[in-house]
Structure formats: structure tokens, C-alpha cells
PDB file of N, CA and C in Angstrom:
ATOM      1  N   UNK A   1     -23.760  67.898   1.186  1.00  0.00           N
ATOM      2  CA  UNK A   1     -23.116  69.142   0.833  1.00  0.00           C
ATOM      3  C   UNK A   1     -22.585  69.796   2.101  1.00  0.00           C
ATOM      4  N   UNK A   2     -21.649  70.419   2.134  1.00  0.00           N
ATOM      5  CA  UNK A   2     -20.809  70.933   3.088  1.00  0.00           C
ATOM      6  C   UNK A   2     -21.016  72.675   2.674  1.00  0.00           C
ATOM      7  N   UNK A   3     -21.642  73.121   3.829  1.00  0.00           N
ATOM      8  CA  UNK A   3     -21.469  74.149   3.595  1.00  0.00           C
ATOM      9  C   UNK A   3     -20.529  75.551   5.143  1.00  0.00           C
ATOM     10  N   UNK A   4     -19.483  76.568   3.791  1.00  0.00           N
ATOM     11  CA  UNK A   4     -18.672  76.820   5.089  1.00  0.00           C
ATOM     12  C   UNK A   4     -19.682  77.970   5.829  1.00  0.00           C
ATOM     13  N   UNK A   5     -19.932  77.914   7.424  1.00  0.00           N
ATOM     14  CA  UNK A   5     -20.152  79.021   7.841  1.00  0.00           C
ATOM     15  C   UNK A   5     -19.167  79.690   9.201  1.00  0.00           C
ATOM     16  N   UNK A   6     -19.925  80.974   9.459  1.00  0.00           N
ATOM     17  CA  UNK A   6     -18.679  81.992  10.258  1.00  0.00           C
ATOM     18  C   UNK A   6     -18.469  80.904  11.546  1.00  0.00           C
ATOM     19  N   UNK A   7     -18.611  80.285  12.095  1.00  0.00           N
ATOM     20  CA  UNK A   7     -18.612  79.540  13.106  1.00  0.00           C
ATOM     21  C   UNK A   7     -17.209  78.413  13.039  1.00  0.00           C
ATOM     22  N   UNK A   8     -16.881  77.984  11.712  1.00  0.00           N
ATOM     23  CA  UNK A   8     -16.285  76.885  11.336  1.00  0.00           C
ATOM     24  C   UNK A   8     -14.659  77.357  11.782  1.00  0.00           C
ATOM     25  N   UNK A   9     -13.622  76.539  12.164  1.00  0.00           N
ATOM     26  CA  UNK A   9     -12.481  76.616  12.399  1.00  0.00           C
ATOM     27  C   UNK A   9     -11.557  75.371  11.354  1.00  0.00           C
ATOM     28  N   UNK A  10     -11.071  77.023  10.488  1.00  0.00           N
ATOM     29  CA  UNK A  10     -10.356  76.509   9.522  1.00  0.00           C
ATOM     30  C   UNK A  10      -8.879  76.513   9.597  1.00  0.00           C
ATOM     31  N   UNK A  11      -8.380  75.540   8.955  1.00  0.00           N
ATOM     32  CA  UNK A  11      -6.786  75.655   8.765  1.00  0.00           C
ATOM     33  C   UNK A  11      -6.177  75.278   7.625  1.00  0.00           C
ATOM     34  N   UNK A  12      -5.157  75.909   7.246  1.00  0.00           N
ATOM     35  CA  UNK A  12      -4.596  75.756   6.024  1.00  0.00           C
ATOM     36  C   UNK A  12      -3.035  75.078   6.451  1.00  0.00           C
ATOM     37  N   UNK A  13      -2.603  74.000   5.852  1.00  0.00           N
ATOM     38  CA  UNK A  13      -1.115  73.421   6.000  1.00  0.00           C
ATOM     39  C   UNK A  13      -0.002  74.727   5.688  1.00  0.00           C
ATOM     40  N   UNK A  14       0.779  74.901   6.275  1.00  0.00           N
ATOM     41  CA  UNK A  14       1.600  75.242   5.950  1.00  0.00           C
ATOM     42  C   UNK A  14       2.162  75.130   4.690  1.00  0.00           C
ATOM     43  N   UNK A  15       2.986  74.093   4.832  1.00  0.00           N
ATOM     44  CA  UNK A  15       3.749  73.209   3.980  1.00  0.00           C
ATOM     45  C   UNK A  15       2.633  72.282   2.749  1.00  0.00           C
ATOM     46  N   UNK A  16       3.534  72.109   2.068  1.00  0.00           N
ATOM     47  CA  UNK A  16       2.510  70.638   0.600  1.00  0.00           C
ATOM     48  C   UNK A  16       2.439  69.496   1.030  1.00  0.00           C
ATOM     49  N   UNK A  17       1.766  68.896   1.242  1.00  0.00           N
ATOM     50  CA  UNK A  17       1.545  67.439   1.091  1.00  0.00           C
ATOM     51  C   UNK A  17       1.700  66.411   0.163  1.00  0.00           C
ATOM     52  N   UNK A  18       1.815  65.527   0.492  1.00  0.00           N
ATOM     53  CA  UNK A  18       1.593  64.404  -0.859  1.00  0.00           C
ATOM     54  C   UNK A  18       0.513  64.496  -1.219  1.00  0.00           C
ATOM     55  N   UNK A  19      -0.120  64.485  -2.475  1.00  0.00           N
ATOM     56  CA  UNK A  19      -1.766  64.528  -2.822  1.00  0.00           C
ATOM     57  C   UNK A  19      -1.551  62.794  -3.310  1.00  0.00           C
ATOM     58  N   UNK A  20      -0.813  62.113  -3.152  1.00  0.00           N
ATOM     59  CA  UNK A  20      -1.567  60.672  -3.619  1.00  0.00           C
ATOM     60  C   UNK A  20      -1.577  60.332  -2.136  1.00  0.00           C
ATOM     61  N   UNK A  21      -2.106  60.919  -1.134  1.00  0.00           N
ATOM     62  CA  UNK A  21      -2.845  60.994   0.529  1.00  0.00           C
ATOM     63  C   UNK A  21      -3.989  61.100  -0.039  1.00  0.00           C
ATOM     64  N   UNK A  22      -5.065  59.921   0.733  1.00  0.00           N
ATOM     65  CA  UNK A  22      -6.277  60.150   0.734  1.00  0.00           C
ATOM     66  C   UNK A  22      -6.770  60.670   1.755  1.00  0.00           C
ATOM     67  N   UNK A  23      -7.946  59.710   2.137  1.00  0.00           N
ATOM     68  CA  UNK A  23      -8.505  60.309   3.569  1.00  0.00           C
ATOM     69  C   UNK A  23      -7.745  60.104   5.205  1.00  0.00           C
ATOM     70  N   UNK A  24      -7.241  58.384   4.751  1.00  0.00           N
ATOM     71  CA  UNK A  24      -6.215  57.877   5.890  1.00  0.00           C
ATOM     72  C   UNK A  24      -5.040  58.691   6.093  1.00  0.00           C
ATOM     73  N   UNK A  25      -4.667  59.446   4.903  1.00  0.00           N
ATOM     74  CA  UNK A  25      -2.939  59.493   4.944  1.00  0.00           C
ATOM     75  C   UNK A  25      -3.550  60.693   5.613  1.00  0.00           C
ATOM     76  N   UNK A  26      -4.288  61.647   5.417  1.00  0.00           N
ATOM     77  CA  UNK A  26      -4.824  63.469   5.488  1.00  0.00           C
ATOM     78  C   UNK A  26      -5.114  63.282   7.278  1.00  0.00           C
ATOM     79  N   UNK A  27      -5.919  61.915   7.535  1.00  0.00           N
ATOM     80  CA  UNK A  27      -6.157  62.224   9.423  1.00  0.00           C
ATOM     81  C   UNK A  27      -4.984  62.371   9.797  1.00  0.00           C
ATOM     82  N   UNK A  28      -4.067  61.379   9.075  1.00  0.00           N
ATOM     83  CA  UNK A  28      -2.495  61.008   9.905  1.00  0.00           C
ATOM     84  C   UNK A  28      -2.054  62.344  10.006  1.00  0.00           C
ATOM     85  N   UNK A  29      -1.843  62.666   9.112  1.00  0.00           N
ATOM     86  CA  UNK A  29      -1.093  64.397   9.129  1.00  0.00           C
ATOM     87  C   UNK A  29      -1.976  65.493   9.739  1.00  0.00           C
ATOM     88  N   UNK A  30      -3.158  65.504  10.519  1.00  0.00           N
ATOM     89  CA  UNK A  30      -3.878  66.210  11.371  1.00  0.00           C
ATOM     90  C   UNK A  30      -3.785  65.922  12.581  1.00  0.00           C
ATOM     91  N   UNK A  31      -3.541  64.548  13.031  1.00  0.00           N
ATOM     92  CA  UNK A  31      -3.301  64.204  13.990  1.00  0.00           C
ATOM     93  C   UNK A  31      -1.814  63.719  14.666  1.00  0.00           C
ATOM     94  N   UNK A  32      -0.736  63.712  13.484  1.00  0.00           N
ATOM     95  CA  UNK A  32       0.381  63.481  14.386  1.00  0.00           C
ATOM     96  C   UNK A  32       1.081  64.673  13.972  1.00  0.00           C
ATOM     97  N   UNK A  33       0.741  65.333  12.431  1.00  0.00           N
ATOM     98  CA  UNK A  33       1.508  66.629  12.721  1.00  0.00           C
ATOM     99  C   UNK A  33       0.908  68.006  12.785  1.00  0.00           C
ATOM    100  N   UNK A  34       0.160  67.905  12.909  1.00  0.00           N
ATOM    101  CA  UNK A  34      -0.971  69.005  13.592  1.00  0.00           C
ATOM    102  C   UNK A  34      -0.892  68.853  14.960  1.00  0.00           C
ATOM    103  N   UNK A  35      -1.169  67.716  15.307  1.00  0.00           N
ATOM    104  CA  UNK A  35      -1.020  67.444  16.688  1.00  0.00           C
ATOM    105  C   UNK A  35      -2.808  67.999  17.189  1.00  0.00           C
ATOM    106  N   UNK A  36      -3.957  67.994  16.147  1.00  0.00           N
ATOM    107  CA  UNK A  36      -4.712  68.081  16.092  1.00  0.00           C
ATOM    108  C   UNK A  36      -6.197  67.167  16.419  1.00  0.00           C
ATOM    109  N   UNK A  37      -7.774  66.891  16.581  1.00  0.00           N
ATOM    110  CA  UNK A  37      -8.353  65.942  16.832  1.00  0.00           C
ATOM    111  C   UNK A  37      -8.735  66.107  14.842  1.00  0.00           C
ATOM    112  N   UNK A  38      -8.645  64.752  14.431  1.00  0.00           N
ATOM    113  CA  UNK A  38      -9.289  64.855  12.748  1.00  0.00           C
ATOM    114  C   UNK A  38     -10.786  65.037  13.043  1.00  0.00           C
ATOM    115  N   UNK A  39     -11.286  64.741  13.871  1.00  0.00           N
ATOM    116  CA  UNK A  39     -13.155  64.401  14.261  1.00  0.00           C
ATOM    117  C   UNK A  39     -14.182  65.538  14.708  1.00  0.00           C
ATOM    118  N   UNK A  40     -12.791  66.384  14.706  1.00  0.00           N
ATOM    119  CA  UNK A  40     -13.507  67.941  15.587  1.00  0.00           C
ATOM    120  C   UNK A  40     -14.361  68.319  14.751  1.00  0.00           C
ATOM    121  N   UNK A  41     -14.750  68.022  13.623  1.00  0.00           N
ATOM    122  CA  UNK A  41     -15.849  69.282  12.678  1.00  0.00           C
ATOM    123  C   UNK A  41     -14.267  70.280  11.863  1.00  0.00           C
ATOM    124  N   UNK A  42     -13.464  70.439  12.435  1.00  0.00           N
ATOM    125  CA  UNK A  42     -12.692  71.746  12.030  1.00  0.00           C
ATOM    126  C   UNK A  42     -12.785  71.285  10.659  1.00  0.00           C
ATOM    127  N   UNK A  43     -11.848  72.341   9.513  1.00  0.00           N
ATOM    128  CA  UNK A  43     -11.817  72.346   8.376  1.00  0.00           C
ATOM    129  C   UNK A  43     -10.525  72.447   7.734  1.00  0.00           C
ATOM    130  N   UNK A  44      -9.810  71.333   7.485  1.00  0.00           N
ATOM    131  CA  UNK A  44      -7.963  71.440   7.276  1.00  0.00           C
ATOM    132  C   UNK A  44      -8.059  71.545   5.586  1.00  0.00           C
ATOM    133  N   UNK A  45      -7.480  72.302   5.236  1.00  0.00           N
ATOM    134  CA  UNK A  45      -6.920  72.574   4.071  1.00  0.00           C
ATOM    135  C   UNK A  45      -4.985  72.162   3.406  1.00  0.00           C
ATOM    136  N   UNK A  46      -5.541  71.457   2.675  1.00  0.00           N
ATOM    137  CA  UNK A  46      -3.946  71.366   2.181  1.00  0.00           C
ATOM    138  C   UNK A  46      -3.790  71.317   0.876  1.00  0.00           C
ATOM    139  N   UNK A  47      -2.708  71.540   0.438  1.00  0.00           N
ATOM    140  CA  UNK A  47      -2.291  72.212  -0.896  1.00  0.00           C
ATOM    141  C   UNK A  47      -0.851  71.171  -1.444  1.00  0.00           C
ATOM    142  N   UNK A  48      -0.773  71.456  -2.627  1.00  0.00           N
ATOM    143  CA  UNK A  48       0.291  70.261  -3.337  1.00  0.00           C
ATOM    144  C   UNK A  48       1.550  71.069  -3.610  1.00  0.00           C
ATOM    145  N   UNK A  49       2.773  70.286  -4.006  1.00  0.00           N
ATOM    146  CA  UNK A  49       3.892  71.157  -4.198  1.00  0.00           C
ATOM    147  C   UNK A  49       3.817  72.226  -5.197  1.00  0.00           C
ATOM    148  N   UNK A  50       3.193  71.792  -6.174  1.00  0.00           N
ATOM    149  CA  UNK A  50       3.235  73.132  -7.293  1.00  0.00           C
ATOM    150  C   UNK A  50       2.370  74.262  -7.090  1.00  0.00           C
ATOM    151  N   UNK A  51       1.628  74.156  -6.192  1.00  0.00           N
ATOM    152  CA  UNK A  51       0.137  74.688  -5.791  1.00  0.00           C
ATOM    153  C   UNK A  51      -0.752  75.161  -6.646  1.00  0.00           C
ATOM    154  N   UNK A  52      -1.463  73.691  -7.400  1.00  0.00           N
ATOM    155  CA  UNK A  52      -2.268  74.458  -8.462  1.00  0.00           C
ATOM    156  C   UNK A  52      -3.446  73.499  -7.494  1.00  0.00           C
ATOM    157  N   UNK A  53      -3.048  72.650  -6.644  1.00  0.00           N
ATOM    158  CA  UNK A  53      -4.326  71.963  -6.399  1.00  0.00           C
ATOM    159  C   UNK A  53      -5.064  72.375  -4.711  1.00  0.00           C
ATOM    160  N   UNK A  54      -5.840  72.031  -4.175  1.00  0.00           N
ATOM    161  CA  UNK A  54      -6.168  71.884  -3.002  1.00  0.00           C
ATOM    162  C   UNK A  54      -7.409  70.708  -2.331  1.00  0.00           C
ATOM    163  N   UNK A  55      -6.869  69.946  -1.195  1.00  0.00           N
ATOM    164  CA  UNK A  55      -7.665  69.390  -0.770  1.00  0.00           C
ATOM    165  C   UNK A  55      -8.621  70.236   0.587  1.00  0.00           C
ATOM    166  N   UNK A  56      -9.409  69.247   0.900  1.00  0.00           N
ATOM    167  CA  UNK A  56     -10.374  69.739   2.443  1.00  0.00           C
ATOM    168  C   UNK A  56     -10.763  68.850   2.826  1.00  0.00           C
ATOM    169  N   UNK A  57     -10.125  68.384   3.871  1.00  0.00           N
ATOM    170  CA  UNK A  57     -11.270  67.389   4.684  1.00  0.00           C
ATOM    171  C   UNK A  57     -11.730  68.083   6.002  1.00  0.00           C
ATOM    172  N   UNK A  58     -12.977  67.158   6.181  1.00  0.00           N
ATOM    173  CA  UNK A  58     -13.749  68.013   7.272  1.00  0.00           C
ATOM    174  C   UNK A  58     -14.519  66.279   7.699  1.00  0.00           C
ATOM    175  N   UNK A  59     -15.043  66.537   8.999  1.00  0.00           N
ATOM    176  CA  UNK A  59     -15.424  65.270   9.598  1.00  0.00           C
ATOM    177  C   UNK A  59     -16.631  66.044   9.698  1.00  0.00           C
ATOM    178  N   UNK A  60     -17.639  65.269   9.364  1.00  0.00           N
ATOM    179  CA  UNK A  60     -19.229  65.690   9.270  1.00  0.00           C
ATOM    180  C   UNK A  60     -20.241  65.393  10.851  1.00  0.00           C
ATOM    181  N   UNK A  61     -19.700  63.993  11.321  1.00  0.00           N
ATOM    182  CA  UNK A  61     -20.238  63.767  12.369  1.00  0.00           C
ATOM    183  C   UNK A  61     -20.449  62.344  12.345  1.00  0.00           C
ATOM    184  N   UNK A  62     -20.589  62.189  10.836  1.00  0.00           N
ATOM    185  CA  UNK A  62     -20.945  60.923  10.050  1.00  0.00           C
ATOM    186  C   UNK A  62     -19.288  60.255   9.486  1.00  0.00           C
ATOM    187  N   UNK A  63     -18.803  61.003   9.153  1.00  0.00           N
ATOM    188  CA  UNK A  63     -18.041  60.713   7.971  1.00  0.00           C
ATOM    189  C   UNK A  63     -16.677  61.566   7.673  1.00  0.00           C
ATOM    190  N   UNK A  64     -16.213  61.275   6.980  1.00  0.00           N
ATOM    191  CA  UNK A  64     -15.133  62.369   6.461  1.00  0.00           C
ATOM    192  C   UNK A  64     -15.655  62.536   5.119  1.00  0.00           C
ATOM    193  N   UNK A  65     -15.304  63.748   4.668  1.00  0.00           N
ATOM    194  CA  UNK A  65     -15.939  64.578   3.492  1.00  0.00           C
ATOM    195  C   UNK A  65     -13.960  64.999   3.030  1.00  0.00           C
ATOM    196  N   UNK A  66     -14.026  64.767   1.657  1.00  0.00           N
ATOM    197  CA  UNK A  66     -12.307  65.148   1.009  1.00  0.00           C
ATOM    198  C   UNK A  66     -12.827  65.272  -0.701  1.00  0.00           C
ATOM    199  N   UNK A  67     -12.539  66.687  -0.097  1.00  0.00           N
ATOM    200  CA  UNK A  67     -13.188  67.712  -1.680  1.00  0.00           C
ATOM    201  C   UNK A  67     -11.846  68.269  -2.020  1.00  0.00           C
ATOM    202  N   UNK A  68     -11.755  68.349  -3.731  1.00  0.00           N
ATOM    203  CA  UNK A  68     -10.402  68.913  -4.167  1.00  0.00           C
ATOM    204  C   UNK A  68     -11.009  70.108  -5.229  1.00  0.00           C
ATOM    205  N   UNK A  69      -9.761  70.846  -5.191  1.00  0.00           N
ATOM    206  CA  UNK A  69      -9.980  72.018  -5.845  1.00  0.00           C
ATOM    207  C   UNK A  69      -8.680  71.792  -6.374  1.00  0.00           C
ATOM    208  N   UNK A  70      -8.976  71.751  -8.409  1.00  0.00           N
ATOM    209  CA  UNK A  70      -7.688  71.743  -8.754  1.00  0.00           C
ATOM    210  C   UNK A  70      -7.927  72.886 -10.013  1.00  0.00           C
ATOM    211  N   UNK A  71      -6.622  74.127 -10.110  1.00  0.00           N
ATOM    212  CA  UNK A  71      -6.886  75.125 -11.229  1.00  0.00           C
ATOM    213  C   UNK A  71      -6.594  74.332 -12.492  1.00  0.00           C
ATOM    214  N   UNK A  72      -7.597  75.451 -13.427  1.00  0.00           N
ATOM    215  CA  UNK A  72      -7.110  74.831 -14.782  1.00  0.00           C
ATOM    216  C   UNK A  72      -5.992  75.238 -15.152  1.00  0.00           C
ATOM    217  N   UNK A  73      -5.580  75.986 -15.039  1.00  0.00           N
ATOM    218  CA  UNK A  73      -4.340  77.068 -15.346  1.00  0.00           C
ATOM    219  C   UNK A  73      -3.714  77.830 -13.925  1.00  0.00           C
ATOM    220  N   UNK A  74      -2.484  78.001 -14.031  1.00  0.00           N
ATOM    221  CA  UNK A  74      -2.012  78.788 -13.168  1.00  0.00           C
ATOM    222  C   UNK A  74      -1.594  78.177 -12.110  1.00  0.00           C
ATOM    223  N   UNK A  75      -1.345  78.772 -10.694  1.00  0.00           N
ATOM    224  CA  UNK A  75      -1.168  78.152  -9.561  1.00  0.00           C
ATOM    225  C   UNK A  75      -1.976  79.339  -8.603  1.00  0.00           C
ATOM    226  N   UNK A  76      -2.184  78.978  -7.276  1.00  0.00           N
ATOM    227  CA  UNK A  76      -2.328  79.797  -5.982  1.00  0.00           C
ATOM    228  C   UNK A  76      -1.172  80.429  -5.960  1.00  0.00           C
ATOM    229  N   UNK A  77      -2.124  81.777  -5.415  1.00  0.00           N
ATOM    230  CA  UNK A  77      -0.564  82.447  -4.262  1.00  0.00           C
ATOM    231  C   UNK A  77       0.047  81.460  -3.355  1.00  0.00           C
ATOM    232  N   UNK A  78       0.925  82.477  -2.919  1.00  0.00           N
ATOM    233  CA  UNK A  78       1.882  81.861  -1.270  1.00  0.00           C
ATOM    234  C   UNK A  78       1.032  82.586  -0.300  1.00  0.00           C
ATOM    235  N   UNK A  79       1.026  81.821   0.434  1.00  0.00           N
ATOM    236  CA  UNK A  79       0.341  82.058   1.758  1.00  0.00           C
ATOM    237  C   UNK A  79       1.131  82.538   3.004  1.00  0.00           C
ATOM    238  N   UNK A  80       1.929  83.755   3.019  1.00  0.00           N
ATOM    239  CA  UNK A  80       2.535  84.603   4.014  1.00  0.00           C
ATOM    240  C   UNK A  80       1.688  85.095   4.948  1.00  0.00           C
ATOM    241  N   UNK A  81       2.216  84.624   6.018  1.00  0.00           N
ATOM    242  CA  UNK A  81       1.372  85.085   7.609  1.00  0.00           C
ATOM    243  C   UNK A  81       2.715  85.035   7.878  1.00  0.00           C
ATOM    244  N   UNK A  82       2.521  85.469   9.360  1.00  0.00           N
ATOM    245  CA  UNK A  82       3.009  85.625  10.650  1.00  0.00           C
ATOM    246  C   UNK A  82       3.024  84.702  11.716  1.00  0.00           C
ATOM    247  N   UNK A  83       1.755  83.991  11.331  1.00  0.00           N
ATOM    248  CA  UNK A  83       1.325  82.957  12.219  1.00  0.00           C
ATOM    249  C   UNK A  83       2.716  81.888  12.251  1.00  0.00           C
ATOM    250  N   UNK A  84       2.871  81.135  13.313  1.00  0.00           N
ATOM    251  CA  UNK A  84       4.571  80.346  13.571  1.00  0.00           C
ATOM    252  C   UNK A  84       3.290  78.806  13.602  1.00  0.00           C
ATOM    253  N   UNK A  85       4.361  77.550  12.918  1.00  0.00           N
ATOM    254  CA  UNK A  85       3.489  76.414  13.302  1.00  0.00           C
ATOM    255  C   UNK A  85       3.553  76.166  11.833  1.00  0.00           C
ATOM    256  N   UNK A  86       2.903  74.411  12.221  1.00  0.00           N
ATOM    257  CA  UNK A  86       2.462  74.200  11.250  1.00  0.00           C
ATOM    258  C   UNK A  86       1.194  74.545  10.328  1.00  0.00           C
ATOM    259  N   UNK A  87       0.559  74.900  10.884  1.00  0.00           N
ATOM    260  CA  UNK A  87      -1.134  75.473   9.810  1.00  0.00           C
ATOM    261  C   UNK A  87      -1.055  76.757  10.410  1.00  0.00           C
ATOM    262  N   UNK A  88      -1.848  77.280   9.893  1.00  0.00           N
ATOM    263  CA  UNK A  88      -2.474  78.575   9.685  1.00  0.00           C
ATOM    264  C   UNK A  88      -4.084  78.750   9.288  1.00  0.00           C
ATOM    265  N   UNK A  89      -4.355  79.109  10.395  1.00  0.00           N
ATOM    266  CA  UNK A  89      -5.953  79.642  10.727  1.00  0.00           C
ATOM    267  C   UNK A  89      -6.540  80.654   9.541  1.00  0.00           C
ATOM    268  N   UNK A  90      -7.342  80.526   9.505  1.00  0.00           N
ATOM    269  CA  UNK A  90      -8.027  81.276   8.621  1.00  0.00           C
ATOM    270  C   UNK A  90      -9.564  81.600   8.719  1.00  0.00           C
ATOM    271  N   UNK A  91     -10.267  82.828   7.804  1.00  0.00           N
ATOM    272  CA  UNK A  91     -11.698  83.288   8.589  1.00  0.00           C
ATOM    273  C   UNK A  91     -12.094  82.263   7.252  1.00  0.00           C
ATOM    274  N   UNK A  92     -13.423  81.973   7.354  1.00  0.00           N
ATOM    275  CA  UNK A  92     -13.730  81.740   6.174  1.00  0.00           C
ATOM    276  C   UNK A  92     -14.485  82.744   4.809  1.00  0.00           C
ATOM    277  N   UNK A  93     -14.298  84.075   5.024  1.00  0.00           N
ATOM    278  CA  UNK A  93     -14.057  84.624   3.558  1.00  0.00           C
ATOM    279  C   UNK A  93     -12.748  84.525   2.844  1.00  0.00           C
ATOM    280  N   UNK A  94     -11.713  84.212   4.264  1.00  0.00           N
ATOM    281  CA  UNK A  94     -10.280  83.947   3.512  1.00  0.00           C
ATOM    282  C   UNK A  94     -10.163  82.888   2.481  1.00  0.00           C
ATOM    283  N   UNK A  95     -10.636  82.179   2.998  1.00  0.00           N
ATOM    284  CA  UNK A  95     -10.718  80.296   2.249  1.00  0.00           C
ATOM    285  C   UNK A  95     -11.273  80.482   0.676  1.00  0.00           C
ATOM    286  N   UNK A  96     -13.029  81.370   0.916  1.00  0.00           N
ATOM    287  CA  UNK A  96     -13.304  81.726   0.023  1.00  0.00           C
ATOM    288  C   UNK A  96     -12.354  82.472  -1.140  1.00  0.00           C
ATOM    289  N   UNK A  97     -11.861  83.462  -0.774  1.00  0.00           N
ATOM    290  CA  UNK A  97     -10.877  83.869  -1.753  1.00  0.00           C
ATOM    291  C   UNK A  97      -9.872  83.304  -2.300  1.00  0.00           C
ATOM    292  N   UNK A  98      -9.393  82.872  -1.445  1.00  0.00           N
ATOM    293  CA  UNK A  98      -7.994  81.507  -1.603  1.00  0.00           C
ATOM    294  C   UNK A  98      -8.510  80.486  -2.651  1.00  0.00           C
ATOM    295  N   UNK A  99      -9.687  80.262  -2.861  1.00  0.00           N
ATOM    296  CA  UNK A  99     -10.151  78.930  -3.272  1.00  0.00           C
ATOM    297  C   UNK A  99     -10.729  79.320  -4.904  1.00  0.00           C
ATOM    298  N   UNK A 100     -10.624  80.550  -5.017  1.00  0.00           N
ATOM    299  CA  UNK A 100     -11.085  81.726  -6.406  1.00  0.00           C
ATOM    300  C   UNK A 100      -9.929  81.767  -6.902  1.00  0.00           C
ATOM    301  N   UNK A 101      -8.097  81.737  -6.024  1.00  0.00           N
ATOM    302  CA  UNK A 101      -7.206  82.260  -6.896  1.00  0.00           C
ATOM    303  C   UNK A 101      -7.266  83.871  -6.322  1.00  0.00           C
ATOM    304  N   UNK A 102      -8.077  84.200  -5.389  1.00  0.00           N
ATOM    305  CA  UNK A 102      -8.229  85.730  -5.266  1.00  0.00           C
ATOM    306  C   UNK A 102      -6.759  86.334  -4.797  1.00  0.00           C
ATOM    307  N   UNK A 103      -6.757  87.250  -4.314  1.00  0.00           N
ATOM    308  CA  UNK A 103      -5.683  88.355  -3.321  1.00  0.00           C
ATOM    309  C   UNK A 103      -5.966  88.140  -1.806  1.00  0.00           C
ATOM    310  N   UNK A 104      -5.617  87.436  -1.220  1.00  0.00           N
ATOM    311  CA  UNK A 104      -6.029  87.984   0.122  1.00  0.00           C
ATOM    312  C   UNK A 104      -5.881  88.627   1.143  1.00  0.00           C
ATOM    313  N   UNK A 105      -4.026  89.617   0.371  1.00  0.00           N
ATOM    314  CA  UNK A 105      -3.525  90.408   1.288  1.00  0.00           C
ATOM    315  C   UNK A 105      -4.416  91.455   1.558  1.00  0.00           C
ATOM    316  N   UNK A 106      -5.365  92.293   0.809  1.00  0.00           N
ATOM    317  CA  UNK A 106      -6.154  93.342   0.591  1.00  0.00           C
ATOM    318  C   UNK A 106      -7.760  93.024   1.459  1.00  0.00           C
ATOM    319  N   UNK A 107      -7.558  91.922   1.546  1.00  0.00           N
ATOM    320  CA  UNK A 107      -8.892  91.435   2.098  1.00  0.00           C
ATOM    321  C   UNK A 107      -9.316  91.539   3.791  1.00  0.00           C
ATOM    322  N   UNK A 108     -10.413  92.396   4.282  1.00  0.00           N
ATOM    323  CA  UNK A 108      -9.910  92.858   5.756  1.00  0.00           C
ATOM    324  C   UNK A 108     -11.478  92.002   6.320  1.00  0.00           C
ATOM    325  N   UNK A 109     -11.062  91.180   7.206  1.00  0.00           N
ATOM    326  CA  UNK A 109     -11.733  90.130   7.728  1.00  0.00           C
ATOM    327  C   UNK A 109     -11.520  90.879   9.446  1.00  0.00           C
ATOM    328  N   UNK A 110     -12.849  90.745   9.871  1.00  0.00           N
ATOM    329  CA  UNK A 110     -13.060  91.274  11.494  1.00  0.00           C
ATOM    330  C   UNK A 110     -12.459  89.873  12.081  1.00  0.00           C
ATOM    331  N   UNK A 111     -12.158  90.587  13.152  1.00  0.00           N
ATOM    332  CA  UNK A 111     -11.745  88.983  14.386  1.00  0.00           C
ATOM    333  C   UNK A 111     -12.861  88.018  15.018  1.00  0.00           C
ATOM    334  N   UNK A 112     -12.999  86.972  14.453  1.00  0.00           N
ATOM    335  CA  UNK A 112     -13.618  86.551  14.880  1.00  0.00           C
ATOM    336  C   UNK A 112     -13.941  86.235  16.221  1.00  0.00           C
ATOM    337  N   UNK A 113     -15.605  86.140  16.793  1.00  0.00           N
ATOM    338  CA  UNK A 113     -16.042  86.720  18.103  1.00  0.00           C
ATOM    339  C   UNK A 113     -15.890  84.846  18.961  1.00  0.00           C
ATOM    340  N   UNK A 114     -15.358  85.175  20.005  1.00  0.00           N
ATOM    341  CA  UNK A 114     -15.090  83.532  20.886  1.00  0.00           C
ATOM    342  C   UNK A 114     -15.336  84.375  22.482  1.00  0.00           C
ATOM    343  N   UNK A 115     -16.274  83.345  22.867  1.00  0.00           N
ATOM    344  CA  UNK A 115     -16.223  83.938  23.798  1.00  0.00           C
ATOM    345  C   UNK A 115     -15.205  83.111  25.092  1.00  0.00           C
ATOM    346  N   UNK A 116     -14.964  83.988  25.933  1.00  0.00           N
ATOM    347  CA  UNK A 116     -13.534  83.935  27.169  1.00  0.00           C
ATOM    348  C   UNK A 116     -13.648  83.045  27.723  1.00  0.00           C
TER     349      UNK A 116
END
């Protein structure tokens, strides 16, 4: 079981992916267009063209872990930031909400603490 805590460094794709990407196709696109390490622990999120679905892979230490979240109805919001790039960072109560279908413009998340 994967569980998210405040420590974890998450990212959400920009853009949709192909979802007939498994685990091979999901490193490829972390690592050549992320320009990212797939092995870091981080937590990439990606989403399908219609956006009713979502994947997650996360590298355990062991393994890769690729959990989907698909609605019964409806789709996700759009995901408007500011942020420039391909992904977009996120806290993880954001994810949480995102992953409910919630609002997350309304949602006020502290900055997370890194030290210098």
C-alpha cells in the first residue's frame, strides 16, 4: 500500500497521455519528457484525453507501483496554474482533492517547508 505523505514530491502532467502506456511507456515519459529520474520515490500523475481517468506511478524502492483512478461519471476539472513546463507540482492535499473530483481553486495549502 502506498501511502501519500507531506514529505512526498508530486507532479501532475500537464498534457494527456496515452493510457494504453503502462509502466514502460509512463518511465519513458518521466524521463525523456520530464526530463525527470522515474526511481526518485517522486509521485507523477497523469491523466487521459477526456479526463475522466488518472494514473500514478511512484517507484517504491522495490518496484514501480501504477494505480488508476477512473470516474464513474463525469470528468476532472482543468488544471490551471501558472506554473510554465511540462508538469505541475502539487501539495498533497491537492492530489487528494483532485483525485475526489473536488475544487481546488478554493483550497489554501501552506508552502511547503525545504530546507536551503
Amino acid at each position: 500500500m502506498i501511502q501519500l505523505t507531506p514529505h512526498m514530491r508530486i507532479f501532475l502532467a500537464r498534457e494527456a497521455v496515452d493510457f494504453r502506456k503502462g509502466i514502460d511507456g509512463l518511465v519513458a515519459v518521466v524521463r525523456d519528457v520530464f526530463e525527470r529520474d522515474p526511481f526518485s520515490g517522486h509521485v507523477y500523475v497523469f491523466h487521459n484525453k477526456g479526463r475522466t481517468s488518472f494514473k500514478i506511478l511512484v517507484y517504491d524502492g522495490t518496484g514501480f507501483w501504477l494505480m488508476i483512478k477512473r470516474l464513474s461519471h463525469g470528468r476532472y476539472r482543468r488544471f490551471e496554474t501558472s506554473a510554465a513546463g511540462s508538469i505541475i507540482p502539487l501539495a498533497v492535499p491537492e492530489l487528494q482533492v483532485i483525485l475526489v473530483n473536488g475544487d481546488t481553486s478554493r483550497l489554501q495549502v501552506p508552502a511547503p517547508w525545504r530546507p536551503v
